[in-house]
PDB file of N, CA and C in Angstrom:
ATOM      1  N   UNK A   1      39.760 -21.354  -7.978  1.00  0.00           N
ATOM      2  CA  UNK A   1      39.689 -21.684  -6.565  1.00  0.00           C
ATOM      3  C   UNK A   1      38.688 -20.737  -5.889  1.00  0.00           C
ATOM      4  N   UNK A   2      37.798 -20.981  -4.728  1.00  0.00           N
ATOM      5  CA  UNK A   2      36.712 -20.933  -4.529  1.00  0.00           C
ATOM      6  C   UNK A   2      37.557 -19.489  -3.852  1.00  0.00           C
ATOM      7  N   UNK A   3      38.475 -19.503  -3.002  1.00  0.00           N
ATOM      8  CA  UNK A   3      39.217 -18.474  -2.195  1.00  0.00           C
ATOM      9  C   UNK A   3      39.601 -17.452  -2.626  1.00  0.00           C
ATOM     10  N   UNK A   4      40.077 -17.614  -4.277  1.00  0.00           N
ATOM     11  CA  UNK A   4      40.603 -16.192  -4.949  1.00  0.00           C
ATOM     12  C   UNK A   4      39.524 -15.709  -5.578  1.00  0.00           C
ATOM     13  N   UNK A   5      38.201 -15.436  -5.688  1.00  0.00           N
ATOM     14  CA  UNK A   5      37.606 -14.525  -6.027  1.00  0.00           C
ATOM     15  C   UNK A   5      37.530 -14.913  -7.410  1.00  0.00           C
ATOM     16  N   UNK A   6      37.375 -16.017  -8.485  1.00  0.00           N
ATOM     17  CA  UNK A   6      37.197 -16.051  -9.385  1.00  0.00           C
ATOM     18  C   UNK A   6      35.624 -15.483  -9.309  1.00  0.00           C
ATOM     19  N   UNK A   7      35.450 -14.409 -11.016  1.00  0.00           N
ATOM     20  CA  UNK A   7      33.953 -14.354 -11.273  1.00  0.00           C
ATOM     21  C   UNK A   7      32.967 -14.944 -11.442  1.00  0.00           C
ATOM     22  N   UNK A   8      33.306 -16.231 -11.982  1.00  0.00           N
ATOM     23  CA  UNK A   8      32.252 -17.362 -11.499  1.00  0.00           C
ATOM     24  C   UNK A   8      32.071 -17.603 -10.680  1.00  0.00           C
ATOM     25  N   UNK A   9      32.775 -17.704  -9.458  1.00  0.00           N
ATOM     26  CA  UNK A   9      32.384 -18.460  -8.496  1.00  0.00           C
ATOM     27  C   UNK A   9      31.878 -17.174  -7.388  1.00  0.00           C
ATOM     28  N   UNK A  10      32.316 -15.704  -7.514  1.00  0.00           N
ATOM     29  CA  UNK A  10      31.677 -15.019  -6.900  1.00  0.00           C
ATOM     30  C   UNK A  10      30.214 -15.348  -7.404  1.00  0.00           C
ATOM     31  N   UNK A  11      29.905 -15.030  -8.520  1.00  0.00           N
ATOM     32  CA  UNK A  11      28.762 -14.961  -8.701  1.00  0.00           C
ATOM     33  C   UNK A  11      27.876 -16.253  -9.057  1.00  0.00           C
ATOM     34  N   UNK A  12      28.416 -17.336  -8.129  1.00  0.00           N
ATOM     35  CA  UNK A  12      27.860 -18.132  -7.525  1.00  0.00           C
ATOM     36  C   UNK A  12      27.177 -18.130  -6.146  1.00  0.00           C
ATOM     37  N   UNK A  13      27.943 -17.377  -5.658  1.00  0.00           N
ATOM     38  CA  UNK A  13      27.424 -17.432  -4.228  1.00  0.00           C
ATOM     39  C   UNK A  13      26.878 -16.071  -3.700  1.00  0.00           C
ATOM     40  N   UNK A  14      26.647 -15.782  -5.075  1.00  0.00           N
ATOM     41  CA  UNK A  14      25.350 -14.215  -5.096  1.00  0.00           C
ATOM     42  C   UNK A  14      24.116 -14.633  -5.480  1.00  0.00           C
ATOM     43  N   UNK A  15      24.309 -15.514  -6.602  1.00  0.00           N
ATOM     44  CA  UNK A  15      22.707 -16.608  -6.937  1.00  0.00           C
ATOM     45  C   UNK A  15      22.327 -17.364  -6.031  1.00  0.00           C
ATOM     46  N   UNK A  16      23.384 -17.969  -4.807  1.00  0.00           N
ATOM     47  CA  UNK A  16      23.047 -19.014  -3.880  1.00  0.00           C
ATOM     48  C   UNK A  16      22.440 -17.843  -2.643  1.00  0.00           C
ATOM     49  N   UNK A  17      22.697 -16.684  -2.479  1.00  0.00           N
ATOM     50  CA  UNK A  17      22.181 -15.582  -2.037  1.00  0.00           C
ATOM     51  C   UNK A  17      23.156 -15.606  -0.248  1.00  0.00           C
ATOM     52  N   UNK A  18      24.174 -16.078  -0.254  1.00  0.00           N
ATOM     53  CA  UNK A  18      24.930 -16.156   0.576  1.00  0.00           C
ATOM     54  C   UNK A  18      26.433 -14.752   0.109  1.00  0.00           C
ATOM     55  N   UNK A  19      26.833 -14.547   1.603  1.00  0.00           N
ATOM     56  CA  UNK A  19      27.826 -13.105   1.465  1.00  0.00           C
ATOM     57  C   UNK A  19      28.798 -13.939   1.749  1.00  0.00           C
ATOM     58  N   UNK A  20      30.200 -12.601   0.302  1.00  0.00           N
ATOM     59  CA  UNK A  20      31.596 -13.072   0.090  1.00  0.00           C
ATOM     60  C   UNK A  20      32.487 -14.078   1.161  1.00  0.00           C
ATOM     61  N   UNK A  21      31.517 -13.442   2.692  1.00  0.00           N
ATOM     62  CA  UNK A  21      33.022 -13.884   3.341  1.00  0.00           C
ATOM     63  C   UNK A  21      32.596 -15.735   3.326  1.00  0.00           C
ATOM     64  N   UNK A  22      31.729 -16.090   3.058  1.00  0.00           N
ATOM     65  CA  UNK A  22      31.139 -17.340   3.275  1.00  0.00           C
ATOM     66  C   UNK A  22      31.878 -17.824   2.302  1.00  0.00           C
ATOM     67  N   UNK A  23      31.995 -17.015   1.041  1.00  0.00           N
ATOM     68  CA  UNK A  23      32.449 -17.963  -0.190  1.00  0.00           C
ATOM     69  C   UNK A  23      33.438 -18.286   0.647  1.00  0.00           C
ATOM     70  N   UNK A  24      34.848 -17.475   1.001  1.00  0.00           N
ATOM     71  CA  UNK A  24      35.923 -17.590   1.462  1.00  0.00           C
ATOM     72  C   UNK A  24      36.708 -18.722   2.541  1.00  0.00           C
ATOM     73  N   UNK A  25      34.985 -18.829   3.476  1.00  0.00           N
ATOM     74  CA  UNK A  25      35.524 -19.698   4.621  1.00  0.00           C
ATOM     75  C   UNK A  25      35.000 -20.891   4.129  1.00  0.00           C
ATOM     76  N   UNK A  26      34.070 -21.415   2.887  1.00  0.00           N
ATOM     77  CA  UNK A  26      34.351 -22.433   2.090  1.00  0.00           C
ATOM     78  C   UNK A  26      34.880 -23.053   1.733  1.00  0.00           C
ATOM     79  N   UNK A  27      35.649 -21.944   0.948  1.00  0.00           N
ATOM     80  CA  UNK A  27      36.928 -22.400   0.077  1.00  0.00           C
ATOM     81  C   UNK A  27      37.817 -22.711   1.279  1.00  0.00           C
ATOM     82  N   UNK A  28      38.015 -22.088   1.858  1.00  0.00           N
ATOM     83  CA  UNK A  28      39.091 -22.386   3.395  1.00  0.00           C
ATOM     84  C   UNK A  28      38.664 -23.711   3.531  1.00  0.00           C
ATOM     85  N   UNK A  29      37.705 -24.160   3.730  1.00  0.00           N
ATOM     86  CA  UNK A  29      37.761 -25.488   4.635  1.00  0.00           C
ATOM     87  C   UNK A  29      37.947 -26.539   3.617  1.00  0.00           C
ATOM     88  N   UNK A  30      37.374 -26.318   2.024  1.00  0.00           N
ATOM     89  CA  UNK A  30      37.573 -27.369   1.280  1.00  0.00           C
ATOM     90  C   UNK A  30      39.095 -27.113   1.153  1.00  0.00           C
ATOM     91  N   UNK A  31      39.941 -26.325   0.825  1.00  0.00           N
ATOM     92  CA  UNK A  31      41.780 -26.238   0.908  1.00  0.00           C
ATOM     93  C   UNK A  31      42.242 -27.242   1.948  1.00  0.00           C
ATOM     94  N   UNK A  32      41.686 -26.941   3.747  1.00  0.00           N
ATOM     95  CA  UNK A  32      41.591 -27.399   4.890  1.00  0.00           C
ATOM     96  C   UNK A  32      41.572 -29.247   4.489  1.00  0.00           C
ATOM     97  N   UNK A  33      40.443 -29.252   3.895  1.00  0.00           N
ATOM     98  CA  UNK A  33      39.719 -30.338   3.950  1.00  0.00           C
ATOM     99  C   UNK A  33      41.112 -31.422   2.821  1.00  0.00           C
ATOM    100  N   UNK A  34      41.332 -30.916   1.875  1.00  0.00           N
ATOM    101  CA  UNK A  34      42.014 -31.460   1.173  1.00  0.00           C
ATOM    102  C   UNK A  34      43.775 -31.677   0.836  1.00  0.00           C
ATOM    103  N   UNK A  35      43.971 -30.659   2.265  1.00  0.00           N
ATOM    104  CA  UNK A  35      45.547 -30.925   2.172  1.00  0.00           C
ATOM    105  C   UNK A  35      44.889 -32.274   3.489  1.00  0.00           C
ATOM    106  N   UNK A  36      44.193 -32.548   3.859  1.00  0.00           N
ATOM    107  CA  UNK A  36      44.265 -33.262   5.259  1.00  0.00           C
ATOM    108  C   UNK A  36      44.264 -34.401   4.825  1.00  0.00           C
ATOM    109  N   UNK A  37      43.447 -34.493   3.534  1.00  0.00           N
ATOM    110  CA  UNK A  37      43.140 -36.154   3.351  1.00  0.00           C
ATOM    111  C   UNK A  37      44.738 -37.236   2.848  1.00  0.00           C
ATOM    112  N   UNK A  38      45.569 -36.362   1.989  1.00  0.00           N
ATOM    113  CA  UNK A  38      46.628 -37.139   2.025  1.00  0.00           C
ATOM    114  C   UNK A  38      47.564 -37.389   3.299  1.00  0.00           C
ATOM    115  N   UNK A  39      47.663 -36.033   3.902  1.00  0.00           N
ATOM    116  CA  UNK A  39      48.500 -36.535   5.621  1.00  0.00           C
ATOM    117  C   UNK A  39      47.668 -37.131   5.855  1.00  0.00           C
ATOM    118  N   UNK A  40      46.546 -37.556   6.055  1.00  0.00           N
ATOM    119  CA  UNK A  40      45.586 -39.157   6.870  1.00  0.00           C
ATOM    120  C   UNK A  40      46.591 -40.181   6.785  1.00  0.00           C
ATOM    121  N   UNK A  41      47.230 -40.427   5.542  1.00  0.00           N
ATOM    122  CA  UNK A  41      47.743 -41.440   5.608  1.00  0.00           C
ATOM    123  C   UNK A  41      48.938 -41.840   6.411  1.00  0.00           C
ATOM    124  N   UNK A  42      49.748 -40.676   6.838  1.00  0.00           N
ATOM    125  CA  UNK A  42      50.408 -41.449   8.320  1.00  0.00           C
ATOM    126  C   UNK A  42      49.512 -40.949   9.094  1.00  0.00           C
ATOM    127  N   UNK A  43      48.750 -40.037   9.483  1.00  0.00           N
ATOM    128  CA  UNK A  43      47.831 -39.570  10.534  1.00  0.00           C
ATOM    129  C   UNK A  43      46.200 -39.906  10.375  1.00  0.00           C
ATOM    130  N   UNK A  44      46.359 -41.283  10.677  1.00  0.00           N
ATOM    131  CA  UNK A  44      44.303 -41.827  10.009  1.00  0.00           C
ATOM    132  C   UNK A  44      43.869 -40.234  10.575  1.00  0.00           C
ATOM    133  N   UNK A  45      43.797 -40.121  12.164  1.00  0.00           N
ATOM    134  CA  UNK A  45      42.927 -39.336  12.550  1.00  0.00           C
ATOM    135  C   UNK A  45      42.674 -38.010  11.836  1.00  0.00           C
ATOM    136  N   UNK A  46      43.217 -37.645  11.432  1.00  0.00           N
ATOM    137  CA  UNK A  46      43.556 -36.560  10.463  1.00  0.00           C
ATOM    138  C   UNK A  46      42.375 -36.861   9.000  1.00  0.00           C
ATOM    139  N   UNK A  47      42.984 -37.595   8.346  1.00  0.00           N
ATOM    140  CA  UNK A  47      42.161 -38.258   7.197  1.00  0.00           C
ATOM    141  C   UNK A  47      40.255 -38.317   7.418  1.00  0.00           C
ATOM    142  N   UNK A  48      40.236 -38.965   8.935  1.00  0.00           N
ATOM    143  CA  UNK A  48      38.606 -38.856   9.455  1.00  0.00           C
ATOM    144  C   UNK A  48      38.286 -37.353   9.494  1.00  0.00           C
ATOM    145  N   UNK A  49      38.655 -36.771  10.044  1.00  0.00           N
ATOM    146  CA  UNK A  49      38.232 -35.485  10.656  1.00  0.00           C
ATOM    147  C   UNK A  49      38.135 -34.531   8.996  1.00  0.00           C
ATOM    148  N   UNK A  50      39.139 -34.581   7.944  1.00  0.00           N
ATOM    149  CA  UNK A  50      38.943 -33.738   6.975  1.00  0.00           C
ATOM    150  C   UNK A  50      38.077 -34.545   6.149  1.00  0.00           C
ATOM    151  N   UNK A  51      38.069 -35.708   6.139  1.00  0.00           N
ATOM    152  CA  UNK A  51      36.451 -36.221   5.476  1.00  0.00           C
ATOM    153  C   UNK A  51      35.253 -35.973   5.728  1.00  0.00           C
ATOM    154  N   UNK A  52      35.078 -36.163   7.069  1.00  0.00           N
ATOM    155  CA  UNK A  52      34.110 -35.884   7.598  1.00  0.00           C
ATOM    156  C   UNK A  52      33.516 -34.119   7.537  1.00  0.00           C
ATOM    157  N   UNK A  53      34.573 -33.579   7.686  1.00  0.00           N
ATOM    158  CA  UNK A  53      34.339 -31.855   7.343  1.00  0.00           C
ATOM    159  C   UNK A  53      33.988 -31.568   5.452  1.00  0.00           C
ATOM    160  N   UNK A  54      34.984 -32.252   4.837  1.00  0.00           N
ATOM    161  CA  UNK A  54      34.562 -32.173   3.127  1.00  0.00           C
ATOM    162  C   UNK A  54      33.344 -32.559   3.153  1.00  0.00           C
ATOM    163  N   UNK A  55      32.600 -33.922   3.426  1.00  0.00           N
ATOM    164  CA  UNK A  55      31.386 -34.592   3.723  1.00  0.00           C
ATOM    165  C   UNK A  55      30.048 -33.465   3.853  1.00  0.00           C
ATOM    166  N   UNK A  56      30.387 -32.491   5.250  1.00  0.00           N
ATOM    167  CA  UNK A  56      29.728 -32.044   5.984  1.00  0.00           C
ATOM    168  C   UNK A  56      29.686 -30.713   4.701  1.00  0.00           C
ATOM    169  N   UNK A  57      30.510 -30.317   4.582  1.00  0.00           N
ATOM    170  CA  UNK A  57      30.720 -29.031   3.494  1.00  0.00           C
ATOM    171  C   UNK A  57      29.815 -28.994   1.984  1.00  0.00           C
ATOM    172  N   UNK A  58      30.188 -30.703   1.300  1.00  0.00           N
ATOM    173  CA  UNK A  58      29.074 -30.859   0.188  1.00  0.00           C
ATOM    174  C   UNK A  58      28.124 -31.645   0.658  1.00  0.00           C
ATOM    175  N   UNK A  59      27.464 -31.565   1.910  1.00  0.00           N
ATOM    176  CA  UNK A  59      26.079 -31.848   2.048  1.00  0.00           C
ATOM    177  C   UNK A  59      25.224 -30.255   2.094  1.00  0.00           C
ATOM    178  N   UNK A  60      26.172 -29.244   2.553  1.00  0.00           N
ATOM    179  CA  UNK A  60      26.002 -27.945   2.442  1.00  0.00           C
ATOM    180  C   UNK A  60      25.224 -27.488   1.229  1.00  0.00           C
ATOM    181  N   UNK A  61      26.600 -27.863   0.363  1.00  0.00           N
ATOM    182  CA  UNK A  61      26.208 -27.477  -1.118  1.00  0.00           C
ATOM    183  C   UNK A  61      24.940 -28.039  -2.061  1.00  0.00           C
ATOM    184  N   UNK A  62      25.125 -29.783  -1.831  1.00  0.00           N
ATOM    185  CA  UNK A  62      23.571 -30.091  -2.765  1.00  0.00           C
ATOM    186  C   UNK A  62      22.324 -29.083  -1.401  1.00  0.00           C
ATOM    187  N   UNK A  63      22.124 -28.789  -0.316  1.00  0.00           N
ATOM    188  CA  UNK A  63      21.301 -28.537   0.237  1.00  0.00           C
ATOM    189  C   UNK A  63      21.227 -27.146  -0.790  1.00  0.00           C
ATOM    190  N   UNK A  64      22.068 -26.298  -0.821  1.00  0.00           N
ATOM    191  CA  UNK A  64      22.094 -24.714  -1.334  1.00  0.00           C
ATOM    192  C   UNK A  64      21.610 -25.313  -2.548  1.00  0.00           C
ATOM    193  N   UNK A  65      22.543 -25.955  -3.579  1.00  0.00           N
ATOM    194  CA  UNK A  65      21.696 -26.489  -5.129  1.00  0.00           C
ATOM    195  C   UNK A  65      20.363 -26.526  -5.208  1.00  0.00           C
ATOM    196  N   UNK A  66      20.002 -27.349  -3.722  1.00  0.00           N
ATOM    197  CA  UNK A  66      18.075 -28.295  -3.912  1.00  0.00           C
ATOM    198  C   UNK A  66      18.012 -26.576  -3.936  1.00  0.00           C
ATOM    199  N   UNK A  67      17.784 -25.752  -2.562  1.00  0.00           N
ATOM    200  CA  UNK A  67      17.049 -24.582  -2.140  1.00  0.00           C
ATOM    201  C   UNK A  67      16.873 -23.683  -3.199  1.00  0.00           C
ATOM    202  N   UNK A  68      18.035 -23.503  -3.999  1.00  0.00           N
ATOM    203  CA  UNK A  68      17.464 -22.041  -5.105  1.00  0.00           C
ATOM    204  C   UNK A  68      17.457 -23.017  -6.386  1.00  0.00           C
ATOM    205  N   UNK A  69      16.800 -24.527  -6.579  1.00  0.00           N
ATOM    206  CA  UNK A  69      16.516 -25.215  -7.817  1.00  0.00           C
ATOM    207  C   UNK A  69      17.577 -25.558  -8.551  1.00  0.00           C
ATOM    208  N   UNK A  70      18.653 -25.708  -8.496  1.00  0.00           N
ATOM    209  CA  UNK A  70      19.207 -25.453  -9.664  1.00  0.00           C
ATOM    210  C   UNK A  70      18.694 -26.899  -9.956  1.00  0.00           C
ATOM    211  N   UNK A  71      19.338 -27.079 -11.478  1.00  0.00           N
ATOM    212  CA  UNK A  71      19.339 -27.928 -12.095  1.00  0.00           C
ATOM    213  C   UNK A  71      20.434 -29.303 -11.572  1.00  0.00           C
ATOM    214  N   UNK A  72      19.933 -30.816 -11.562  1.00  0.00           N
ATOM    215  CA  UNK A  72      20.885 -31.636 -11.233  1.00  0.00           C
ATOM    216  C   UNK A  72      21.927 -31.663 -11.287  1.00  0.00           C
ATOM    217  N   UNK A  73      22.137 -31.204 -12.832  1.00  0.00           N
ATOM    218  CA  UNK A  73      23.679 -31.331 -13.194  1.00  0.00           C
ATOM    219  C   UNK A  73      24.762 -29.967 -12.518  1.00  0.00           C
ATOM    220  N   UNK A  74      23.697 -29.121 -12.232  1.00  0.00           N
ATOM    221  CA  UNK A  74      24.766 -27.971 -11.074  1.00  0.00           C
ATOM    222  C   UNK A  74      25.211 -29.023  -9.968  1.00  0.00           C
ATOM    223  N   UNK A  75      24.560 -29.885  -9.019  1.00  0.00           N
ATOM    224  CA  UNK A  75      24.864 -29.992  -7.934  1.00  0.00           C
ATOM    225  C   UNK A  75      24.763 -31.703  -8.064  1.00  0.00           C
ATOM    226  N   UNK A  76      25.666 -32.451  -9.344  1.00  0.00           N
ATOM    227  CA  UNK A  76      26.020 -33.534  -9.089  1.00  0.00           C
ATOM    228  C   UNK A  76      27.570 -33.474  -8.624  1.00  0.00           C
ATOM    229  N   UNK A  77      28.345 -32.570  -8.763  1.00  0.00           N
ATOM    230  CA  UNK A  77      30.137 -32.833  -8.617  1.00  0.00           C
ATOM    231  C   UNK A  77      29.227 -32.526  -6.817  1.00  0.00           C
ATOM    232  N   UNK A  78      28.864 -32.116  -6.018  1.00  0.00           N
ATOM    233  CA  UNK A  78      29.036 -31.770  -4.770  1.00  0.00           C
ATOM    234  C   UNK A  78      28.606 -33.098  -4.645  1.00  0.00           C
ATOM    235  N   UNK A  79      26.881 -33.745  -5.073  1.00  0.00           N
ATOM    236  CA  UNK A  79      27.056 -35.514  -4.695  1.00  0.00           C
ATOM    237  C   UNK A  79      27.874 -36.183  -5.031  1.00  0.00           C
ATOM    238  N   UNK A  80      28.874 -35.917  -6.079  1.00  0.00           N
ATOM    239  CA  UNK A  80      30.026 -37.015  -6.307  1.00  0.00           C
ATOM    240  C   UNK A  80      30.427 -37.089  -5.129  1.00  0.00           C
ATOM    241  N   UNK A  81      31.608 -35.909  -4.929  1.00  0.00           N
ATOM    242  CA  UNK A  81      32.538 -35.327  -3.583  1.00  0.00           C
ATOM    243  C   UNK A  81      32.159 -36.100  -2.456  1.00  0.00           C
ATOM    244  N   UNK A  82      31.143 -35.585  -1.735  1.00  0.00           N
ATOM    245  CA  UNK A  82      30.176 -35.649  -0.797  1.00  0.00           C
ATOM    246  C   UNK A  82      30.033 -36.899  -0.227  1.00  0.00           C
ATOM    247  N   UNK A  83      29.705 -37.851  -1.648  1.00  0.00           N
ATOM    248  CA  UNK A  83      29.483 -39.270  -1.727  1.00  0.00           C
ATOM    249  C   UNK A  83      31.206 -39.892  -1.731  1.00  0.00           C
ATOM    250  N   UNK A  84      32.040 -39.459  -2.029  1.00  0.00           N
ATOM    251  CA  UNK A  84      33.507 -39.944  -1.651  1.00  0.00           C
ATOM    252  C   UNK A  84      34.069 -39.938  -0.387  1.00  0.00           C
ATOM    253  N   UNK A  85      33.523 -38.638  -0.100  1.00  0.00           N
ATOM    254  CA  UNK A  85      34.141 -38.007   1.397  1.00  0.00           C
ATOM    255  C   UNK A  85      33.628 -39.062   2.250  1.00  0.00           C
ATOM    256  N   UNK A  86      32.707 -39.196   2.539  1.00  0.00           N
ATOM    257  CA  UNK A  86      31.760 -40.142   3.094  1.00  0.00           C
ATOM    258  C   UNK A  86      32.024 -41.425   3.339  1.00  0.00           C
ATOM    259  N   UNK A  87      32.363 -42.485   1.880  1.00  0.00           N
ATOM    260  CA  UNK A  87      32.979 -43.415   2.061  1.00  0.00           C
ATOM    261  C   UNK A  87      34.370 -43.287   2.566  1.00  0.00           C
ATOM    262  N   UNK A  88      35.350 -42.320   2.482  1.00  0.00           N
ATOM    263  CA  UNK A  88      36.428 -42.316   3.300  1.00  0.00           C
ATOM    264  C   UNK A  88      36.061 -42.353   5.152  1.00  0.00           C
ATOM    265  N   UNK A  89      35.534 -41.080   5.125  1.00  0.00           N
ATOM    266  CA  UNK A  89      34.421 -41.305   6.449  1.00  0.00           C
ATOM    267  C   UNK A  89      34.461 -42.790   7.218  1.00  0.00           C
ATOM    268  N   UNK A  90      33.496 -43.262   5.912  1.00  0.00           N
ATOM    269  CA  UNK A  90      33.193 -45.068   7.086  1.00  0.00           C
ATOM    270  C   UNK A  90      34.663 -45.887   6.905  1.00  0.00           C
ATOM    271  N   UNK A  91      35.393 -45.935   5.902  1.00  0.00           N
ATOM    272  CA  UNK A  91      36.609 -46.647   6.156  1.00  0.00           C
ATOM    273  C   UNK A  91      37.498 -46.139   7.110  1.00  0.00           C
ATOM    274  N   UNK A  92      37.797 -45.377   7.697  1.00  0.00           N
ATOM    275  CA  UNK A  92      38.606 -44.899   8.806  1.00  0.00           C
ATOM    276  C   UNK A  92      37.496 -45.427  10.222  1.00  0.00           C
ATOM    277  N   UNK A  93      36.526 -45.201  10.284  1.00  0.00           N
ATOM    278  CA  UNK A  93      35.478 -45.094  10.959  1.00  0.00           C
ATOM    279  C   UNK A  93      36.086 -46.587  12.563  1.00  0.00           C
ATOM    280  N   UNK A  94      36.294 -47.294  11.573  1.00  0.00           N
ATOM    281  CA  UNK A  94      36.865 -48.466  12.994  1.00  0.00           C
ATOM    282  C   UNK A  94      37.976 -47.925  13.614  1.00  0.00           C
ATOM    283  N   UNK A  95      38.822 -47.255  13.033  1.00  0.00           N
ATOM    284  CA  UNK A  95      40.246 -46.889  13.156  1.00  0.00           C
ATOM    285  C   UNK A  95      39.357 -45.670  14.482  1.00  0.00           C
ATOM    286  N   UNK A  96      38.867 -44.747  13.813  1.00  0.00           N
ATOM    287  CA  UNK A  96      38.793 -43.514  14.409  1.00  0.00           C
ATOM    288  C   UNK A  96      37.584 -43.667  15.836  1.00  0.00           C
ATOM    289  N   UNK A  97      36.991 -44.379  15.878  1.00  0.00           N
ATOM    290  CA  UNK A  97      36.073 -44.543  17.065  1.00  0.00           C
ATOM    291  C   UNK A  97      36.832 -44.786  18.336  1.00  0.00           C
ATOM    292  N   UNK A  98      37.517 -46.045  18.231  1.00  0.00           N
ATOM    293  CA  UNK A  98      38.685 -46.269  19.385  1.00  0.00           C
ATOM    294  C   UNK A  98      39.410 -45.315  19.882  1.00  0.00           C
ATOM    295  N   UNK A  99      39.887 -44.252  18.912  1.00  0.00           N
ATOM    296  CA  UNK A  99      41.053 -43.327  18.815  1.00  0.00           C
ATOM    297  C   UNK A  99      40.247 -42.728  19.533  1.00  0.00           C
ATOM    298  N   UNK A 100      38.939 -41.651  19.641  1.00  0.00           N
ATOM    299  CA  UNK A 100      38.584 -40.899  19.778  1.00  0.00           C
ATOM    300  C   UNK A 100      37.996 -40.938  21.752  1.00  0.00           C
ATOM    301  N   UNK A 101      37.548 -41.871  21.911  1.00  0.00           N
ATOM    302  CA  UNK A 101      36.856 -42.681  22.618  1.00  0.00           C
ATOM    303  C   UNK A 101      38.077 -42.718  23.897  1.00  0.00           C
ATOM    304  N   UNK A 102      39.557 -43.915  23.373  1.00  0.00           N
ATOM    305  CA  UNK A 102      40.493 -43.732  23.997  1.00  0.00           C
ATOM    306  C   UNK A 102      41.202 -42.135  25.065  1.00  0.00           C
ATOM    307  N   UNK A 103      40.957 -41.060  24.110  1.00  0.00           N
ATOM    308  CA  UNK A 103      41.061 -40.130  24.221  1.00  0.00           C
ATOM    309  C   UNK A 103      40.193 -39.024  25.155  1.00  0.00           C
ATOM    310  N   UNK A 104      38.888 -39.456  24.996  1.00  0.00           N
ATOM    311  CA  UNK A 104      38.388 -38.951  25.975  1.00  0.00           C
ATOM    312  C   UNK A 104      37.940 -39.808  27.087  1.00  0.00           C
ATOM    313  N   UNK A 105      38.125 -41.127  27.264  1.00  0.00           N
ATOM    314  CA  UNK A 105      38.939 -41.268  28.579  1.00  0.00           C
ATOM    315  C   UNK A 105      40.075 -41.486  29.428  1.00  0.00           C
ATOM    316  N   UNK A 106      41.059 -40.697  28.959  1.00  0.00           N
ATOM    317  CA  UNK A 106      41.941 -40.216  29.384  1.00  0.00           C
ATOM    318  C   UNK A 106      41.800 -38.315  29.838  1.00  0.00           C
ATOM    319  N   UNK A 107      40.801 -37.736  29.087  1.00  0.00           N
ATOM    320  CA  UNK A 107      40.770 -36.355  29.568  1.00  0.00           C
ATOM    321  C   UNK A 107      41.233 -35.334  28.450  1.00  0.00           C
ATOM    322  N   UNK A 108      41.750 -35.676  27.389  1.00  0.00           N
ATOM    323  CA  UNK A 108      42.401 -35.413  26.375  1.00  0.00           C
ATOM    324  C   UNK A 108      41.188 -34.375  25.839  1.00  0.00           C
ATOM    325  N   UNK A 109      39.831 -34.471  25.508  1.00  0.00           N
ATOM    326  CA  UNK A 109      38.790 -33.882  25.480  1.00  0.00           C
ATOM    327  C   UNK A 109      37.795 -33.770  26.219  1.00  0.00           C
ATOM    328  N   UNK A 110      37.531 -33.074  26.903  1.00  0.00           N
ATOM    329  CA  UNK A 110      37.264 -32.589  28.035  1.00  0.00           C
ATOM    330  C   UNK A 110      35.251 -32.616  27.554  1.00  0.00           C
ATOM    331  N   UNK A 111      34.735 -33.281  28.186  1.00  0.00           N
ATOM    332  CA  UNK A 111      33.218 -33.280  27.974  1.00  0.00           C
ATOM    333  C   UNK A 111      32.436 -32.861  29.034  1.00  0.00           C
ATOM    334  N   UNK A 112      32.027 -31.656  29.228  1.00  0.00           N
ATOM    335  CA  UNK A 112      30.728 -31.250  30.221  1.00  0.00           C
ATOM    336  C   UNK A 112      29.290 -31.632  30.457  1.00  0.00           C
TER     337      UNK A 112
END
């Protein structure tokens, strides 16, 4: 797990030339990201929002892969992911526009 400090994966994100605490709040959001996607299912909105963040997280990663070269096969599991998250993404996507929308006009999110 990206959070406990395994040696691989530290010294992953010493080759990607990024500091520990980054590994950490990574791993945080993919944990984040992946207890959320099963509560989606009584809570869609829930399900959008941690897709969309997993999504956002391994577009991160193939970007870090392209930047220091690695090789494809380093940074195909982040396009797998990435490419899943995504399609969860657009299937909620009817569900979650209304929801969101509804919400801020009512005041619920406050827009300046």
């Amino acid at each position: 797990m990206i959070i406990a400090g395994m040696k691989p994966l530290v010294e992953n994100f010493r080759h990607f030339g990024y500091p520990q605490w980054f590994r950490v709040m990574t791993g945080s959001l993919e944990a984040l990201g992946g207890a959320g996607l099963p509560v989606g299912i009584w809570i869609p909105v829930l399900a959008e929002l941690a897709s969309a963040g997993l999504a956002l997280v391994m577009l991160g990663a193939v970007f870090t892969h392209v930047r220091v070269r690695d090789p494809l096969k380093k940074a195909t599991p982040a396009i797998v992911l990435g490419a899943l998250a995504s399609l969860v993404v657009i299937s909620y996507w009817p569900t979650f526009i209304p929801l969101l929308t509804s919400r801020l006009e009512k005041g619920m999110f406050p827009v300046k």
